[in-house]
PDB file of N, CA and C in Angstrom:
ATOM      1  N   UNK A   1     129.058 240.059 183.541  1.00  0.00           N
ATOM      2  CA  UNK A   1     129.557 238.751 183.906  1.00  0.00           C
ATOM      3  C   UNK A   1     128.392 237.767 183.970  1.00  0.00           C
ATOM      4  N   UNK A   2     128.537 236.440 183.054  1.00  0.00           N
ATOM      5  CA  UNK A   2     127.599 235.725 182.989  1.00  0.00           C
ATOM      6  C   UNK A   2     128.107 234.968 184.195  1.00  0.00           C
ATOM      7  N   UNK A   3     126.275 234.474 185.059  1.00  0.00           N
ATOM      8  CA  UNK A   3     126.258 233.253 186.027  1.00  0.00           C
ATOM      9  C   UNK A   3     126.895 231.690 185.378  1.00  0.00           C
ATOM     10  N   UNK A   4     128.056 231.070 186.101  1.00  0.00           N
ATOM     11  CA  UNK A   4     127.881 229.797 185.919  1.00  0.00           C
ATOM     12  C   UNK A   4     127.561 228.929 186.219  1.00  0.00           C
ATOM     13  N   UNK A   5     126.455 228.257 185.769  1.00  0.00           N
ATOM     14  CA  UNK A   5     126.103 226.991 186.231  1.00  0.00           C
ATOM     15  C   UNK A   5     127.031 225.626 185.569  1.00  0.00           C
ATOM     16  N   UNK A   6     127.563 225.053 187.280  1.00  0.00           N
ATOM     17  CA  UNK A   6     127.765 223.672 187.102  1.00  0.00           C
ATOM     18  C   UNK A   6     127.062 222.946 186.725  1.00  0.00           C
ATOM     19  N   UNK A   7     128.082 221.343 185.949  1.00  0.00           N
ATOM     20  CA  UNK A   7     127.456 220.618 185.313  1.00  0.00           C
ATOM     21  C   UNK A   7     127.264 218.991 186.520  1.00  0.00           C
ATOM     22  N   UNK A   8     126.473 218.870 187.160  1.00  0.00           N
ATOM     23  CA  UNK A   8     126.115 217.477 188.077  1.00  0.00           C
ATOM     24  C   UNK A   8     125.539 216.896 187.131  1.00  0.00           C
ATOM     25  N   UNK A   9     126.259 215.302 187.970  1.00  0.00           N
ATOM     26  CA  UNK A   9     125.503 213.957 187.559  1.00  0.00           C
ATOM     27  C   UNK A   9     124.615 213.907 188.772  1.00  0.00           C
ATOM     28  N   UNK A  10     123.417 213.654 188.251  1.00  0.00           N
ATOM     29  CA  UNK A  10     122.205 213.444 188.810  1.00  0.00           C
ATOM     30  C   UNK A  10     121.204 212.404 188.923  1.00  0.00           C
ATOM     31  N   UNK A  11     120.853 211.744 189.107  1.00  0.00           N
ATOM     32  CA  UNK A  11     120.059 210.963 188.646  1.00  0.00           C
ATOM     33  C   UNK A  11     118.500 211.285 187.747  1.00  0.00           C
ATOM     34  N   UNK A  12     117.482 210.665 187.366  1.00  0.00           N
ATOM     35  CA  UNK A  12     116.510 211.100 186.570  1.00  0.00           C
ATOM     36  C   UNK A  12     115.442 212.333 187.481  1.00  0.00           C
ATOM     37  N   UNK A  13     115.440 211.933 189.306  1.00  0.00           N
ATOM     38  CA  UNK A  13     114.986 212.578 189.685  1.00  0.00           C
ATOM     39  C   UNK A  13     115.455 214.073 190.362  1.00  0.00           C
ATOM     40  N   UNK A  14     117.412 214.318 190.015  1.00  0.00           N
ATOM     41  CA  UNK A  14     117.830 215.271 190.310  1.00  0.00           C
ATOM     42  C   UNK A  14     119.066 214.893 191.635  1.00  0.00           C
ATOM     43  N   UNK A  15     118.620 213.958 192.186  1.00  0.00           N
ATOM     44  CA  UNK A  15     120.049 213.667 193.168  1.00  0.00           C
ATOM     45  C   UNK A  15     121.229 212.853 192.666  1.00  0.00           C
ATOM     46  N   UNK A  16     122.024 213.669 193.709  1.00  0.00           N
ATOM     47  CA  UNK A  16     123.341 213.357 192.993  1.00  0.00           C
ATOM     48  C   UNK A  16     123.689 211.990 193.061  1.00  0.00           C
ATOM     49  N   UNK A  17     124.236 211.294 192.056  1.00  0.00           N
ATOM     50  CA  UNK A  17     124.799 210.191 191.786  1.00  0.00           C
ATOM     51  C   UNK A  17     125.979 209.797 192.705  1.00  0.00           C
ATOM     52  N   UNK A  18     126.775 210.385 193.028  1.00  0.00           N
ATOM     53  CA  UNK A  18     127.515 210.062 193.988  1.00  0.00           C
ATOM     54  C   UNK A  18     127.987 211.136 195.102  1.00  0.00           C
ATOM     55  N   UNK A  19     127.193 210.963 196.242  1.00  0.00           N
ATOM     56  CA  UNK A  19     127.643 211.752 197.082  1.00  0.00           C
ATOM     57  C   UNK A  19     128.254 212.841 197.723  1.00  0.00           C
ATOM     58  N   UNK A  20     129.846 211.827 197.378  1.00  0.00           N
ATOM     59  CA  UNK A  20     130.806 212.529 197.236  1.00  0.00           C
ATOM     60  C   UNK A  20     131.459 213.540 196.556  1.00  0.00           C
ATOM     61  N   UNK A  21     130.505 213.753 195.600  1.00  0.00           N
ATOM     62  CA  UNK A  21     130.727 214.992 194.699  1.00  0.00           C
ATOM     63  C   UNK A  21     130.543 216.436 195.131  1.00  0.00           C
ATOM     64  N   UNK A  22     129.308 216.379 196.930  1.00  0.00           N
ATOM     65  CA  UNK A  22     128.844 217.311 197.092  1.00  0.00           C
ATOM     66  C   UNK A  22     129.438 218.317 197.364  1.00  0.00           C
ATOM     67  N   UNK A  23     129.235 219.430 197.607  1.00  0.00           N
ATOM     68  CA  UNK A  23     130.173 220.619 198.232  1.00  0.00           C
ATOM     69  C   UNK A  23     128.848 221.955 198.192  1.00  0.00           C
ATOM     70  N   UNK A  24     129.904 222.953 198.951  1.00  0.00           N
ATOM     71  CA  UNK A  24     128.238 224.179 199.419  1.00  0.00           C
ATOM     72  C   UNK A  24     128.346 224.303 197.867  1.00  0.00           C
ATOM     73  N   UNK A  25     129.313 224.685 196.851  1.00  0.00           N
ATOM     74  CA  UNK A  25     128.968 225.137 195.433  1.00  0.00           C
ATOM     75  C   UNK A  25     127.827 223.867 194.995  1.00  0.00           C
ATOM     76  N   UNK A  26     128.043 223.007 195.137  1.00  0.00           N
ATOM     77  CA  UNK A  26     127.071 221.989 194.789  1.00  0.00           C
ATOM     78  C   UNK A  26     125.318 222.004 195.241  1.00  0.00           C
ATOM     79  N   UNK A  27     125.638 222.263 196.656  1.00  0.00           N
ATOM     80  CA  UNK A  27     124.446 222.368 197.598  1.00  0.00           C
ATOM     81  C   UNK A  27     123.460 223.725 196.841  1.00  0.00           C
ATOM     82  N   UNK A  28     124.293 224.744 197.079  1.00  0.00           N
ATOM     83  CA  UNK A  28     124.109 226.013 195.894  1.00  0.00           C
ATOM     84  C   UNK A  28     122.995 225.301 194.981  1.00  0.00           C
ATOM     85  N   UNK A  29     124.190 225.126 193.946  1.00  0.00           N
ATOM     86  CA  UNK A  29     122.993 224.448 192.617  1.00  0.00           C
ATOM     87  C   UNK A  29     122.186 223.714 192.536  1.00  0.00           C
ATOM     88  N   UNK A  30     121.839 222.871 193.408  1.00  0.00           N
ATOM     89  CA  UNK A  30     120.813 221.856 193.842  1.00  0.00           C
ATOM     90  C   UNK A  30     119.317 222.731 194.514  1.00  0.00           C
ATOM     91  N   UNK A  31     119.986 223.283 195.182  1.00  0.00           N
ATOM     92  CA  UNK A  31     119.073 224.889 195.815  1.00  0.00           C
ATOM     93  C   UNK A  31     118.271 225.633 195.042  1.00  0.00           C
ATOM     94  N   UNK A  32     118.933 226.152 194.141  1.00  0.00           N
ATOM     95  CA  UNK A  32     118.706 226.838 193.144  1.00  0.00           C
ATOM     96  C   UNK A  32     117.646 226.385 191.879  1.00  0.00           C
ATOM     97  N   UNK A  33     117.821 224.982 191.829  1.00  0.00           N
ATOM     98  CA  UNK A  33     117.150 224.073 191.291  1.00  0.00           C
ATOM     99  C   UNK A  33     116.003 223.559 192.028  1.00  0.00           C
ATOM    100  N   UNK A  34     115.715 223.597 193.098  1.00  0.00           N
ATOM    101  CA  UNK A  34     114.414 223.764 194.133  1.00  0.00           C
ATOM    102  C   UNK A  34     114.085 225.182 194.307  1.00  0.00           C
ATOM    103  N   UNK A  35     114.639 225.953 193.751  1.00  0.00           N
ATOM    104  CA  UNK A  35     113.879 227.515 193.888  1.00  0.00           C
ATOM    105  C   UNK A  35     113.987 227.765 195.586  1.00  0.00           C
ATOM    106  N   UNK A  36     115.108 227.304 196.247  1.00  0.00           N
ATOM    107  CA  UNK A  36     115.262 227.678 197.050  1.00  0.00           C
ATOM    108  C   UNK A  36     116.743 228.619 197.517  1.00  0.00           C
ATOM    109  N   UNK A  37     116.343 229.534 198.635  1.00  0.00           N
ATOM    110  CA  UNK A  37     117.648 230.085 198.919  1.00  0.00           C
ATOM    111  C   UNK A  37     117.846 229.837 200.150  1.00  0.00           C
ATOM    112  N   UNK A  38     119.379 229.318 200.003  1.00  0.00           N
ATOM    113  CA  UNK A  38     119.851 229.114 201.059  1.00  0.00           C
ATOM    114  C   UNK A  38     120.330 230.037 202.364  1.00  0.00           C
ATOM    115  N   UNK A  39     119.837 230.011 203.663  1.00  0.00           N
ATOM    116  CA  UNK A  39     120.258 230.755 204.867  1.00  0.00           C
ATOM    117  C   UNK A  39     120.514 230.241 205.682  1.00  0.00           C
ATOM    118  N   UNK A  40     121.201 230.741 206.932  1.00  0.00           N
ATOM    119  CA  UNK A  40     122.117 230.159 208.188  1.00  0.00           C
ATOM    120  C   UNK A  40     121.368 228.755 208.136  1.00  0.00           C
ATOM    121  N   UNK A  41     119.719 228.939 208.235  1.00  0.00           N
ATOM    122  CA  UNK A  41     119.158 227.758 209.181  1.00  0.00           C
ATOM    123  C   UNK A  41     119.306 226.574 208.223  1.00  0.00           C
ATOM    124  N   UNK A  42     118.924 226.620 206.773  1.00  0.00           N
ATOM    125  CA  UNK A  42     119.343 225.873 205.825  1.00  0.00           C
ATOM    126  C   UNK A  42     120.509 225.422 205.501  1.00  0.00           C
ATOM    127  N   UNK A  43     121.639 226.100 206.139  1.00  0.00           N
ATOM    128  CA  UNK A  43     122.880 225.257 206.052  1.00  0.00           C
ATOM    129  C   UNK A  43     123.106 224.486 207.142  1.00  0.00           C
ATOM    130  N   UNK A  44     122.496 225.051 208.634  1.00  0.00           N
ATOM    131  CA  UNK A  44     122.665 224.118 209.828  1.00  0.00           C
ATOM    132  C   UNK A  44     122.000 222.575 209.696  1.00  0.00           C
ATOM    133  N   UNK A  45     120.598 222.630 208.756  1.00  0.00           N
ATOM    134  CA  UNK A  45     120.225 221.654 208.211  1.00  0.00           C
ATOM    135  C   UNK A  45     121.382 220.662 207.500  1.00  0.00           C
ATOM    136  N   UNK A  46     121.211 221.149 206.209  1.00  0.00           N
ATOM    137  CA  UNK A  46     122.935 220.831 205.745  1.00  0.00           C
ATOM    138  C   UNK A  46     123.771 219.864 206.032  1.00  0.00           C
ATOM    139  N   UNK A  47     124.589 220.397 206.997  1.00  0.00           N
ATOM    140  CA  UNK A  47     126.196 220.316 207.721  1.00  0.00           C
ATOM    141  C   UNK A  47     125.630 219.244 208.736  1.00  0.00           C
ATOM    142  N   UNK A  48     124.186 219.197 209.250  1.00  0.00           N
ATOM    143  CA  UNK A  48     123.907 218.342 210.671  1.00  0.00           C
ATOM    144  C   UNK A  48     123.715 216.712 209.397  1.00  0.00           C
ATOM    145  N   UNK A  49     123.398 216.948 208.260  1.00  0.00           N
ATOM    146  CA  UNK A  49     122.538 216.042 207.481  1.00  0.00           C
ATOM    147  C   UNK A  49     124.129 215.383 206.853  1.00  0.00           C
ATOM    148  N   UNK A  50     125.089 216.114 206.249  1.00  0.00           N
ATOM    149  CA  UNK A  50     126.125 215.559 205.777  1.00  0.00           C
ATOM    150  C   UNK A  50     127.041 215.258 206.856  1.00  0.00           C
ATOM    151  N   UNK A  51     127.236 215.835 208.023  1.00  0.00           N
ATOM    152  CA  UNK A  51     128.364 215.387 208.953  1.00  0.00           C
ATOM    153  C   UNK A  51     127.676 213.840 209.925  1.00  0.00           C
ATOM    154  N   UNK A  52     126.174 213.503 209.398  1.00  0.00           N
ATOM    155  CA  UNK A  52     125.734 212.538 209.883  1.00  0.00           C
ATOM    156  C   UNK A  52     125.961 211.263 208.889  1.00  0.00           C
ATOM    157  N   UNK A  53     125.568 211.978 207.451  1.00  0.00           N
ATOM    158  CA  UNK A  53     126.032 210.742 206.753  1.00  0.00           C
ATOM    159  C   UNK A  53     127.486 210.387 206.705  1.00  0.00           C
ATOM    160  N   UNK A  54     128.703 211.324 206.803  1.00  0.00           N
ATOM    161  CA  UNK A  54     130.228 210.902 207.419  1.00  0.00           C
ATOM    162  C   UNK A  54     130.298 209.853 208.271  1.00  0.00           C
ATOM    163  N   UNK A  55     129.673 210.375 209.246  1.00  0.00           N
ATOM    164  CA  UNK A  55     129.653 209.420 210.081  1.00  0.00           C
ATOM    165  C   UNK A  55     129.055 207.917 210.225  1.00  0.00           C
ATOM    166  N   UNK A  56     127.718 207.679 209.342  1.00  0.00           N
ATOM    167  CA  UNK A  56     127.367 206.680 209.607  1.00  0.00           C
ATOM    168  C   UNK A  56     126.999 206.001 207.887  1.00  0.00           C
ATOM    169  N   UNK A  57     126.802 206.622 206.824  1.00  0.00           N
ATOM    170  CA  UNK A  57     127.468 206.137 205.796  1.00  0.00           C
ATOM    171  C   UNK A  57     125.888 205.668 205.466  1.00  0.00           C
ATOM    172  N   UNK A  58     124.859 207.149 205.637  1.00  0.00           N
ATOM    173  CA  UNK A  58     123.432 206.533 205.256  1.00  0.00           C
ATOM    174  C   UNK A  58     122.767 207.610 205.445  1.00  0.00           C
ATOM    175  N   UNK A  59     121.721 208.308 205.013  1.00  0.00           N
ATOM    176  CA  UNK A  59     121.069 209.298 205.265  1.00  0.00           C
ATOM    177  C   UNK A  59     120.108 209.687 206.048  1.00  0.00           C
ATOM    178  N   UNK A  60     120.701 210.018 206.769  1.00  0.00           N
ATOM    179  CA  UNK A  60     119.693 210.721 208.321  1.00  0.00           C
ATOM    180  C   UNK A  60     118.602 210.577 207.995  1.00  0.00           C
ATOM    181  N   UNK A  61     117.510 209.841 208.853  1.00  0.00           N
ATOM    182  CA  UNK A  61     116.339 209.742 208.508  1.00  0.00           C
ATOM    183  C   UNK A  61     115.635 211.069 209.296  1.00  0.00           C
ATOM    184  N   UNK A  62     114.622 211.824 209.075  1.00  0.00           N
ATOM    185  CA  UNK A  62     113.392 212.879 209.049  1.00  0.00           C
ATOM    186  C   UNK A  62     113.907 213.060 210.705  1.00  0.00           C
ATOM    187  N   UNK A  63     113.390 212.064 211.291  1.00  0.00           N
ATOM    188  CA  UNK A  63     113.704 211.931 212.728  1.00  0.00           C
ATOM    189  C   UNK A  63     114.726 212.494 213.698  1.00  0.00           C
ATOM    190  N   UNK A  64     115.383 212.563 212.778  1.00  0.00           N
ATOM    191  CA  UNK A  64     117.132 212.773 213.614  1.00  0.00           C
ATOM    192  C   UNK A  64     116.940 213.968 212.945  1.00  0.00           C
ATOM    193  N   UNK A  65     116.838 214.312 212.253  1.00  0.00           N
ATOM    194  CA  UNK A  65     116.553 215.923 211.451  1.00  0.00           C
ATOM    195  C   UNK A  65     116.044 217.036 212.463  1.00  0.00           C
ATOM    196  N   UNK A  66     114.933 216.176 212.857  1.00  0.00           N
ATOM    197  CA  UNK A  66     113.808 217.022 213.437  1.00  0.00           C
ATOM    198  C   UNK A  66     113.983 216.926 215.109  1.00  0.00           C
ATOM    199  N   UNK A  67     114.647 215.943 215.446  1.00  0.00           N
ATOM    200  CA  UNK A  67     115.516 215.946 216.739  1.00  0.00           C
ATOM    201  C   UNK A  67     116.561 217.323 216.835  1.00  0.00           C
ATOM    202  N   UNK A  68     117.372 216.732 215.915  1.00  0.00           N
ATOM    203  CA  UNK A  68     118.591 218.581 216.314  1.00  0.00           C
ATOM    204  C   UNK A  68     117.424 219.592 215.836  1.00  0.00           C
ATOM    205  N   UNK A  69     116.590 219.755 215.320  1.00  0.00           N
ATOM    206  CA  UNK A  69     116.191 221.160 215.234  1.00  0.00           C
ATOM    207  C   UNK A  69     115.181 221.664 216.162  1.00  0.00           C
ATOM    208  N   UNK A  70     114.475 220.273 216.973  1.00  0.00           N
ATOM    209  CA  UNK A  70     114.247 220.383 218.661  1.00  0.00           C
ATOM    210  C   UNK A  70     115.105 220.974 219.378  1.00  0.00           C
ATOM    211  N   UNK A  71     116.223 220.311 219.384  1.00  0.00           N
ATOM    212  CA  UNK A  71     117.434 220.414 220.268  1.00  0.00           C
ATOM    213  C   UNK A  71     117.385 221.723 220.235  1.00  0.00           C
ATOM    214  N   UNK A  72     117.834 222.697 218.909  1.00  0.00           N
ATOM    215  CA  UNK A  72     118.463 223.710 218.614  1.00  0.00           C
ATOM    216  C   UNK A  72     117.477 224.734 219.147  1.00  0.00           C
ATOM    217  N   UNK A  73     115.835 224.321 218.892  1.00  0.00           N
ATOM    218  CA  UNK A  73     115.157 225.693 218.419  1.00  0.00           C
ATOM    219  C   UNK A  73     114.154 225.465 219.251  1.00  0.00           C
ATOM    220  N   UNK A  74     113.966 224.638 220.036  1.00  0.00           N
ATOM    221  CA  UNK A  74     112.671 224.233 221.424  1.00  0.00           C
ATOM    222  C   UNK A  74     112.291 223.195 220.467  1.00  0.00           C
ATOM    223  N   UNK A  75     112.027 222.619 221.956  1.00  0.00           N
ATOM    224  CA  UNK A  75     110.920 221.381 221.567  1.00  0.00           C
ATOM    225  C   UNK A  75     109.613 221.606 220.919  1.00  0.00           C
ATOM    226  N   UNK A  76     109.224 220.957 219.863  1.00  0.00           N
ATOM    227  CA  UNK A  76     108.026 220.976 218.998  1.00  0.00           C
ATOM    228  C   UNK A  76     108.007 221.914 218.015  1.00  0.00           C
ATOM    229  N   UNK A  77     109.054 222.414 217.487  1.00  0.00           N
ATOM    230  CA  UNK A  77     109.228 223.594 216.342  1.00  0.00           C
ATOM    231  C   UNK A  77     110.103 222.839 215.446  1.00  0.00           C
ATOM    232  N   UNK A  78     110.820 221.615 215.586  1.00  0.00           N
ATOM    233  CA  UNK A  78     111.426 220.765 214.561  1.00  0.00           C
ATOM    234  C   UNK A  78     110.873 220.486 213.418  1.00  0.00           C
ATOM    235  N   UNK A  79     109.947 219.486 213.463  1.00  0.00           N
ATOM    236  CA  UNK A  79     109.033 219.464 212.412  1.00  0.00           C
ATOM    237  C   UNK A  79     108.224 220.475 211.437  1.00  0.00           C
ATOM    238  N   UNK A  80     107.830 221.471 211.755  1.00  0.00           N
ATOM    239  CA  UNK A  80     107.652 222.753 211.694  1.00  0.00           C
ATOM    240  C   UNK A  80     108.702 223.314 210.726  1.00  0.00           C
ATOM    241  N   UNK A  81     109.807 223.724 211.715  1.00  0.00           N
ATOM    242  CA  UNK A  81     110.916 224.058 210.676  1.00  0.00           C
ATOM    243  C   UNK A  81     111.362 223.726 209.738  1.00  0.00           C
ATOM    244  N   UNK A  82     111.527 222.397 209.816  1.00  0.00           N
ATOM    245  CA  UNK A  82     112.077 221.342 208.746  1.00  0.00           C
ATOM    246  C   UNK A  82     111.274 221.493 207.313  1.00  0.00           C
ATOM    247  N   UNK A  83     109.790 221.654 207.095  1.00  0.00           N
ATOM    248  CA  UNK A  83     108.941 221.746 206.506  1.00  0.00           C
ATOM    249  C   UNK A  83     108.780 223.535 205.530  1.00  0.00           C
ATOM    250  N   UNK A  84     109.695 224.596 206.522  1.00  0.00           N
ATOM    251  CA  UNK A  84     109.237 225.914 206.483  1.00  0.00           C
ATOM    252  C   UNK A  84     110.697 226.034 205.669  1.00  0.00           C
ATOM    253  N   UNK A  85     111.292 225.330 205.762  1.00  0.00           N
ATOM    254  CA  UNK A  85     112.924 225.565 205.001  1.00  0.00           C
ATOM    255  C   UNK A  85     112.959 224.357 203.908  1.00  0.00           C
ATOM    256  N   UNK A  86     112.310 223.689 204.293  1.00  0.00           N
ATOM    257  CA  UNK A  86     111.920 222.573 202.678  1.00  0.00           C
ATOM    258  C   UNK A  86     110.814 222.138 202.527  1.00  0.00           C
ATOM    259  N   UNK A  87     109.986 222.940 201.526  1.00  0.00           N
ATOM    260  CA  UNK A  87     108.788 222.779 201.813  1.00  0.00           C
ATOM    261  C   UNK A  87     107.912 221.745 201.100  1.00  0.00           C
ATOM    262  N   UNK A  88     108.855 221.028 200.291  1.00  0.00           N
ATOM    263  CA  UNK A  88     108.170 219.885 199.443  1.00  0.00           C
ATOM    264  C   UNK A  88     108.933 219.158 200.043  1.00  0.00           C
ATOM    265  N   UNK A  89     109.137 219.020 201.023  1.00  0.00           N
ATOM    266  CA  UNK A  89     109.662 217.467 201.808  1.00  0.00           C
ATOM    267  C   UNK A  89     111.055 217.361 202.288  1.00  0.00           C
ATOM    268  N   UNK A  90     111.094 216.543 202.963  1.00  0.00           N
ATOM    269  CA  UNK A  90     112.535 216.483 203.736  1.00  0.00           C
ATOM    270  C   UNK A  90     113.153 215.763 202.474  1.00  0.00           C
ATOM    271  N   UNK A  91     112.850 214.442 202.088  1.00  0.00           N
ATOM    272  CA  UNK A  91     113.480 213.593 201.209  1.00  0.00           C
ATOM    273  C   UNK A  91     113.223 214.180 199.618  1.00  0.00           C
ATOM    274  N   UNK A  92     112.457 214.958 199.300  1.00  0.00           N
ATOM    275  CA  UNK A  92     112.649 215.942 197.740  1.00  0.00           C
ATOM    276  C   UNK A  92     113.319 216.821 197.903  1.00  0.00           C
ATOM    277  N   UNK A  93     113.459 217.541 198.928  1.00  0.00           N
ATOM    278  CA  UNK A  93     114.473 218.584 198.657  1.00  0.00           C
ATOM    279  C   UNK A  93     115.698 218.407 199.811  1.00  0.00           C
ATOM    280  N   UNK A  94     115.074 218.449 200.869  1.00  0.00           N
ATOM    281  CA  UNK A  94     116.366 218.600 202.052  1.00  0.00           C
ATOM    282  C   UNK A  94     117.563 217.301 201.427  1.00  0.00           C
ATOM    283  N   UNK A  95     116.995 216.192 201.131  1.00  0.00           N
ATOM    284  CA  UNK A  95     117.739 214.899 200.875  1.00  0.00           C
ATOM    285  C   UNK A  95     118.806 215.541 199.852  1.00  0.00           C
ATOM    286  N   UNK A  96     118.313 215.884 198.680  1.00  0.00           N
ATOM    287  CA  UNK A  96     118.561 216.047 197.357  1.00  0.00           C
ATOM    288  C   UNK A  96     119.538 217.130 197.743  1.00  0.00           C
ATOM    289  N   UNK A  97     118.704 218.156 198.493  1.00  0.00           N
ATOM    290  CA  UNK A  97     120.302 219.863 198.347  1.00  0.00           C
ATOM    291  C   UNK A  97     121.502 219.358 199.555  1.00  0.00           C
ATOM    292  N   UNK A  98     121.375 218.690 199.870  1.00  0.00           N
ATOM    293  CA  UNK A  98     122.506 217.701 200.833  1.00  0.00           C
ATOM    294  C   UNK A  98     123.288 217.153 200.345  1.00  0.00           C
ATOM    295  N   UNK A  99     122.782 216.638 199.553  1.00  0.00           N
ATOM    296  CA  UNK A  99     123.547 215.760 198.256  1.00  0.00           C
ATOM    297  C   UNK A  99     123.447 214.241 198.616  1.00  0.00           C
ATOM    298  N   UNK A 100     122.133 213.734 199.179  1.00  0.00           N
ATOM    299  CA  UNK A 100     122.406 212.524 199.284  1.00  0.00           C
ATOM    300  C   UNK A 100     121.205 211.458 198.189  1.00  0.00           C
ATOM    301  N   UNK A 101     122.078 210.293 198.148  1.00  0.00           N
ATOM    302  CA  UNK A 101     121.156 209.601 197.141  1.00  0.00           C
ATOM    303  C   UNK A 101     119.469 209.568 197.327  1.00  0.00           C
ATOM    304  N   UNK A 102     118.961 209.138 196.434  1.00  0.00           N
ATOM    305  CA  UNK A 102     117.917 209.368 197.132  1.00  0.00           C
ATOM    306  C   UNK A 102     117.228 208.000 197.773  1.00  0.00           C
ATOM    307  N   UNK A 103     116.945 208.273 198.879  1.00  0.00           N
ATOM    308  CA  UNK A 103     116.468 206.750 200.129  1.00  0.00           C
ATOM    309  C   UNK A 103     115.767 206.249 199.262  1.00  0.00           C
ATOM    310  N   UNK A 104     115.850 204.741 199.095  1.00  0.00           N
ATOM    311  CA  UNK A 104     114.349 204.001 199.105  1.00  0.00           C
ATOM    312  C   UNK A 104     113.419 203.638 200.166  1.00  0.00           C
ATOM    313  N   UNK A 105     113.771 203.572 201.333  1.00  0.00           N
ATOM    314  CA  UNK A 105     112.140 203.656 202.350  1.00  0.00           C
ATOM    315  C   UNK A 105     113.296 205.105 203.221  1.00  0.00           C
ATOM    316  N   UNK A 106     112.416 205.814 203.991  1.00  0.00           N
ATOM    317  CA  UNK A 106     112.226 207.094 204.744  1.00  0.00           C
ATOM    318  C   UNK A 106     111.337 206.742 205.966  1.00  0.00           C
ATOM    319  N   UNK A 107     111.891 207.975 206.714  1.00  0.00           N
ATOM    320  CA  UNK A 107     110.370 208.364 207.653  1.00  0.00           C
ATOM    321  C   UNK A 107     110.450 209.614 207.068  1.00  0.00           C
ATOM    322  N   UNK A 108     108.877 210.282 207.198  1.00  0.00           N
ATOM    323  CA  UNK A 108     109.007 211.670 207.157  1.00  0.00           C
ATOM    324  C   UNK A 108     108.708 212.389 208.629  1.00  0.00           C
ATOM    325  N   UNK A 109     108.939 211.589 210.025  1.00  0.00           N
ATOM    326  CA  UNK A 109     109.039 212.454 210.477  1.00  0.00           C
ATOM    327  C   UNK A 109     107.799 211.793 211.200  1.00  0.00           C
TER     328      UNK A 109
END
């Protein structure tokens, strides 16, 4: 049984063109395409990053990232983590396997 890879619209640097397209099969291939694999802590990333943009209709900046993963995992291991589960950046990869456009200004944190 051959693997299938879906076909995303992307932009030139790899994020998705519209958002709303995302889904975990999506998140998946975006993953996969960062040579990353996805686990629990990488989806809690995820789900905290897309149920924020639901809500506020903009992409969680570094900050708020690294806040719940304070929250979650002690204080001062946020940043840390955030970095150890995406390791070329919050906004190259975490942004991108989320499925969100990609920011023009950021914090990293």
């Amino acid at each position: 049984m051959q693997a299938q890879t879906i076909r995303l619209v992307t932009d030139n640097e790899g994020f998705l063109v519209d958002p709303d397209d995302w889904s975990d099969t999506v998140a998946e291939e975006l993953a996969k395409r960062e040579n990353i694999n996805l686990g629990s802590e990488h989806w809690e990333v995820l789900n905290f990053m897309r149920d924020y943009f639901l809500q506020h209709h903009i992409a969680a900046d570094a900050r708020f990232v690294i806040k719940f993963l304070n929250e979650r995992y002690g204080s001062g291991s946020g940043r840390d983590r955030l970095y150890k589960l995406f390791p070329y950046g919050y906004m190259q990869q975490a942004c991108k396997v989320a499925g969100m456009r990609r920011p023009r200004a950021w914090s990293t944190g």
